[in-house]
C-alpha atoms as a PDB file:
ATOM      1  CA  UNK A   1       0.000   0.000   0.000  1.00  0.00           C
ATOM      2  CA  UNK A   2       2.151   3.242  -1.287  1.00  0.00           C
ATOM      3  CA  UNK A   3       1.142   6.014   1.372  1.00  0.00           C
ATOM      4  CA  UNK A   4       0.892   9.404   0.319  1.00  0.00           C
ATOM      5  CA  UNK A   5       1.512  12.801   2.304  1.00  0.00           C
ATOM      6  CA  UNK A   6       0.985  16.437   1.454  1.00  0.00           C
ATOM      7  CA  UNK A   7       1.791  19.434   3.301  1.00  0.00           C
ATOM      8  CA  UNK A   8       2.197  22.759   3.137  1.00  0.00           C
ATOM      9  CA  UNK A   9      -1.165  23.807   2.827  1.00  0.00           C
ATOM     10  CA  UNK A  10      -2.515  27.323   5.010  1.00  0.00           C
ATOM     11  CA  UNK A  11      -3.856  30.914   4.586  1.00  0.00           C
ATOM     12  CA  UNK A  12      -2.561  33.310   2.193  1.00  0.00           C
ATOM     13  CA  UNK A  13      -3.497  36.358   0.861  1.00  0.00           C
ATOM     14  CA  UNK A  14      -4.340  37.122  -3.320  1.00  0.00           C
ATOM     15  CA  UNK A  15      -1.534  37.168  -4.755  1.00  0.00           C
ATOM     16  CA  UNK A  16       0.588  35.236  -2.379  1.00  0.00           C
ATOM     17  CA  UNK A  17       2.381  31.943  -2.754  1.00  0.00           C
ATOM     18  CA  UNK A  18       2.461  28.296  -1.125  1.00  0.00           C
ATOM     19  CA  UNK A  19       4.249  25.327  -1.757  1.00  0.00           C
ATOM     20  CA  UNK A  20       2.646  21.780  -1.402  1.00  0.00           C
ATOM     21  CA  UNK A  21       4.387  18.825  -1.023  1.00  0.00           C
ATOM     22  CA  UNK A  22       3.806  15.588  -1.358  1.00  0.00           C
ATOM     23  CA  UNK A  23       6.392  12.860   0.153  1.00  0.00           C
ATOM     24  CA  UNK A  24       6.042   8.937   0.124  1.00  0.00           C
ATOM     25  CA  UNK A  25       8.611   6.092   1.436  1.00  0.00           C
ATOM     26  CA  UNK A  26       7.327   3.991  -1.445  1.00  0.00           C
ATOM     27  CA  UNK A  27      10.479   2.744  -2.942  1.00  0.00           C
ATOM     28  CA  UNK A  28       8.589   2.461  -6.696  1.00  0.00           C
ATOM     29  CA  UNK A  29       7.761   6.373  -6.380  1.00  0.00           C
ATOM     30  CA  UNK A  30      10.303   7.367  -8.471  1.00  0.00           C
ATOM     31  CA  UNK A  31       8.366   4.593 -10.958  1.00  0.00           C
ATOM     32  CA  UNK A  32       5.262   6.599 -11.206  1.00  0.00           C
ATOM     33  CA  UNK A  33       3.700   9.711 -12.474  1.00  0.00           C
ATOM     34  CA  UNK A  34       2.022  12.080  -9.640  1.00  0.00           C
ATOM     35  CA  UNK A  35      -0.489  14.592  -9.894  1.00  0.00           C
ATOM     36  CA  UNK A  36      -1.996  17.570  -8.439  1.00  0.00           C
ATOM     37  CA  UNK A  37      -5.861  17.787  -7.820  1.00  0.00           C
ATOM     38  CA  UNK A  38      -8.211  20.191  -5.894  1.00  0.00           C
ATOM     39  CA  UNK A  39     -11.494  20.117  -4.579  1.00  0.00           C
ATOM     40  CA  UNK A  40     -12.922  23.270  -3.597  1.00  0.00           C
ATOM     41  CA  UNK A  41     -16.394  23.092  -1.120  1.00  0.00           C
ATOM     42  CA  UNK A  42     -19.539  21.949  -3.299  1.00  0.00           C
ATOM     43  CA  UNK A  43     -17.392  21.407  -6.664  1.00  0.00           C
ATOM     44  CA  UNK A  44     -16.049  18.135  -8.401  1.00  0.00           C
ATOM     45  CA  UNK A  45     -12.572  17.490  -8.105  1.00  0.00           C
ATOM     46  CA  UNK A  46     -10.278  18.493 -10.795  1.00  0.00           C
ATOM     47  CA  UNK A  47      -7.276  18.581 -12.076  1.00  0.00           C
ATOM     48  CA  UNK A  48      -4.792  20.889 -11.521  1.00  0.00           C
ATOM     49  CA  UNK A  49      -1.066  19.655 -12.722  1.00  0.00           C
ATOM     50  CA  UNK A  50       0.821  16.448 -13.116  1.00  0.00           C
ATOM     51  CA  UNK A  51       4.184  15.124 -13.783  1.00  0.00           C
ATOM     52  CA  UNK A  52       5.927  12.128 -15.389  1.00  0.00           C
ATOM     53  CA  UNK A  53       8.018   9.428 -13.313  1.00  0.00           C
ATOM     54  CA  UNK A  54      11.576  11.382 -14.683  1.00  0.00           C
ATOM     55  CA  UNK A  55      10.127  14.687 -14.163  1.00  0.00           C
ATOM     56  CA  UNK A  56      10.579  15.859 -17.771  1.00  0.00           C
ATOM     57  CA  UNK A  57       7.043  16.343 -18.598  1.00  0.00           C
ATOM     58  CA  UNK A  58       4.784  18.072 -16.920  1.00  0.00           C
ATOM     59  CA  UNK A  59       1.240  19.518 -17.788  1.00  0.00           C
ATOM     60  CA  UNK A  60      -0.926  21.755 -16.615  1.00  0.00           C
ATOM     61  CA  UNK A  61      -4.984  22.678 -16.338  1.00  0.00           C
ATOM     62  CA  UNK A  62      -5.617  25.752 -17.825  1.00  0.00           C
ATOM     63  CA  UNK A  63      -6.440  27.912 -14.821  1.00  0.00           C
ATOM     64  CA  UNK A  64      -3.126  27.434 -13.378  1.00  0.00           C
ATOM     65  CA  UNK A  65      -0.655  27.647 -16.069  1.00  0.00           C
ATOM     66  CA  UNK A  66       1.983  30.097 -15.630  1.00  0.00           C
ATOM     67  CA  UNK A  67       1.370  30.651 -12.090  1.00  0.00           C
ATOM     68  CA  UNK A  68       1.687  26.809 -10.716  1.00  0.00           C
ATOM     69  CA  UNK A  69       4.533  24.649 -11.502  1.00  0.00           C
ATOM     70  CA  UNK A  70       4.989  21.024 -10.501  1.00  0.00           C
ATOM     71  CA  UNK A  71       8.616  19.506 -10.104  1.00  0.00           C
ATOM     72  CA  UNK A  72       9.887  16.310  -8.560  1.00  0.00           C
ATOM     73  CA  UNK A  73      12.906  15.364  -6.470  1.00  0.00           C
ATOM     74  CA  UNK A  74      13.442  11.803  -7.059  1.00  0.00           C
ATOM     75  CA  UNK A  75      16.114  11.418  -4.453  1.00  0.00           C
ATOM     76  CA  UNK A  76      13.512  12.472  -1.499  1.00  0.00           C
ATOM     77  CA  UNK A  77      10.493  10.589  -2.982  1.00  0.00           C
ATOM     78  CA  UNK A  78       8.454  14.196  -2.932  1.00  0.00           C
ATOM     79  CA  UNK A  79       6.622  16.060  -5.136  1.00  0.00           C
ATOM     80  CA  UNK A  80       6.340  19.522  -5.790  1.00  0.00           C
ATOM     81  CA  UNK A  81       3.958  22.202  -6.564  1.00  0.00           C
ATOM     82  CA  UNK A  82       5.287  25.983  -6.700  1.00  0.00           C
ATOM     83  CA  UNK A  83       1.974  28.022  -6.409  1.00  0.00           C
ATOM     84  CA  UNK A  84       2.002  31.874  -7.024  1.00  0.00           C
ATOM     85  CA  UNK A  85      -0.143  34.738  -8.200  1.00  0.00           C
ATOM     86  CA  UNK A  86      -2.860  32.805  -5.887  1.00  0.00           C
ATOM     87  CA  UNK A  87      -6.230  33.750  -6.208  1.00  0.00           C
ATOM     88  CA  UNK A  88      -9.352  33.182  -4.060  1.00  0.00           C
ATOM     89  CA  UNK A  89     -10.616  30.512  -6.476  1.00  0.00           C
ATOM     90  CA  UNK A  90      -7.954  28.468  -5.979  1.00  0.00           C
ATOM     91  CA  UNK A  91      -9.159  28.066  -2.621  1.00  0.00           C
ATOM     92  CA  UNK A  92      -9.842  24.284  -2.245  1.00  0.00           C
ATOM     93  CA  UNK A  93      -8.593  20.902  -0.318  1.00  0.00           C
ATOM     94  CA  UNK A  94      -5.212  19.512  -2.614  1.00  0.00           C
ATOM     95  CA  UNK A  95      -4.652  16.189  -3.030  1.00  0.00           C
ATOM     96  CA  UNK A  96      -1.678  14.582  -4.607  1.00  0.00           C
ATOM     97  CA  UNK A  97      -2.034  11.453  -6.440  1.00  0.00           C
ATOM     98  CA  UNK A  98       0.393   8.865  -7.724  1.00  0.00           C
ATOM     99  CA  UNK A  99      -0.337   6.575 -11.063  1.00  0.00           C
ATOM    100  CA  UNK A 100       0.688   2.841 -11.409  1.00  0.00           C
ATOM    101  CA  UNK A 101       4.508   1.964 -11.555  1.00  0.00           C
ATOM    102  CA  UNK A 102       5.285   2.785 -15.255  1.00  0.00           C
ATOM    103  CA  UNK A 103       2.212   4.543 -16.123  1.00  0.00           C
ATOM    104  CA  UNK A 104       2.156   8.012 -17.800  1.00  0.00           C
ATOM    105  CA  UNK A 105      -0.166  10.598 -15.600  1.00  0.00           C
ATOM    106  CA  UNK A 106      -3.258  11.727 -17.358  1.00  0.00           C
ATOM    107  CA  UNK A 107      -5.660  14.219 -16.247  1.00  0.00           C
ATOM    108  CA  UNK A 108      -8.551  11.980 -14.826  1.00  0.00           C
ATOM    109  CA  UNK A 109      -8.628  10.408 -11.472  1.00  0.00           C
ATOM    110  CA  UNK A 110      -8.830   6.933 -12.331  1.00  0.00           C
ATOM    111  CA  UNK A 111      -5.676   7.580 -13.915  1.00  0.00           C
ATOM    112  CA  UNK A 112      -4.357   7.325 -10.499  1.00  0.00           C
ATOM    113  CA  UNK A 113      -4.565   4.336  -7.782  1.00  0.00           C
ATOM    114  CA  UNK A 114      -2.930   5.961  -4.325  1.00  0.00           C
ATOM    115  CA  UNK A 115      -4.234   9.269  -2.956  1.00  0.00           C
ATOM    116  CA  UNK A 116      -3.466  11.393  -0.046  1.00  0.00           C
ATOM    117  CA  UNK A 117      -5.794  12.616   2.251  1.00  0.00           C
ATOM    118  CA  UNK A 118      -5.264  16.594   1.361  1.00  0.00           C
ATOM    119  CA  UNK A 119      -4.088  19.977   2.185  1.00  0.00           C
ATOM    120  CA  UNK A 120      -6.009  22.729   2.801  1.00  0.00           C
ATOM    121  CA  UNK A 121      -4.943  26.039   1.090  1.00  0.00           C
ATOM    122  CA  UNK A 122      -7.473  29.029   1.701  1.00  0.00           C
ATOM    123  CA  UNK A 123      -6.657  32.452  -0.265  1.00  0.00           C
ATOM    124  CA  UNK A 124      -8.315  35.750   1.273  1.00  0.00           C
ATOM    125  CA  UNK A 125      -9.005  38.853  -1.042  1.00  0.00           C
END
């Protein structure tokens, strides 16, 4: 069972920045492509960003592009996601999400098989 953690979640005002993370001790991590997703209250999940197992491709949902940025360090088994220019719609619980060993990430969720249980981020205007 691969166990996935995020943090870095909190309050931050328009216009600020946070930066999630999402760590695992699963050896295979560095096997599998991990996502971004966000729920905000009363709205489907969706996608927000994703990157391959290598950490050389990386895609994003429109909203966020050019102000989020996912990156990877293999060597610590965490994920990244660089969030700036934040705005109160981006207020939502954010999961990260890890595909099957080998997999490429897509933008669905039943592209991925292990979850984490989520990080709140709240912006104020």
């Amino acid at each position: 069972q691969v166990q996935l953690g995020e943090s870095g979640g909190g309050l931050v005002q328009a216009g600020g920045s946070l930066r999630l993370s999402c760590t695992t001790s699963d050896t295979t991590f560095t096997t599998r492509g991990v996502a971004w997703f966000r729920q905000a209250p009363g709205k489907e999940r969706q996608f927000a960003a994703a990157i391959n197992a290598n950490g050389y491709s990386t895609f994003y949902e429109d909203s966020v592009k050019g102000r989020f940025t996912i990156s990877r360090d293999n060597a610590k088994n965490t994920v990244y996601v660089q969030m700036n220019s934040l705005k109160p719609e981006d207020t939502a619980v954010y999961s990260c999400a890890a595909t099957p060993p080998f997999r490429r990430p897509g933008t669905r969720g039943q592209d991925y098989n292990y979850w984490g249980q989520g990080t709140q981020v709240t912006v104020s205007s």
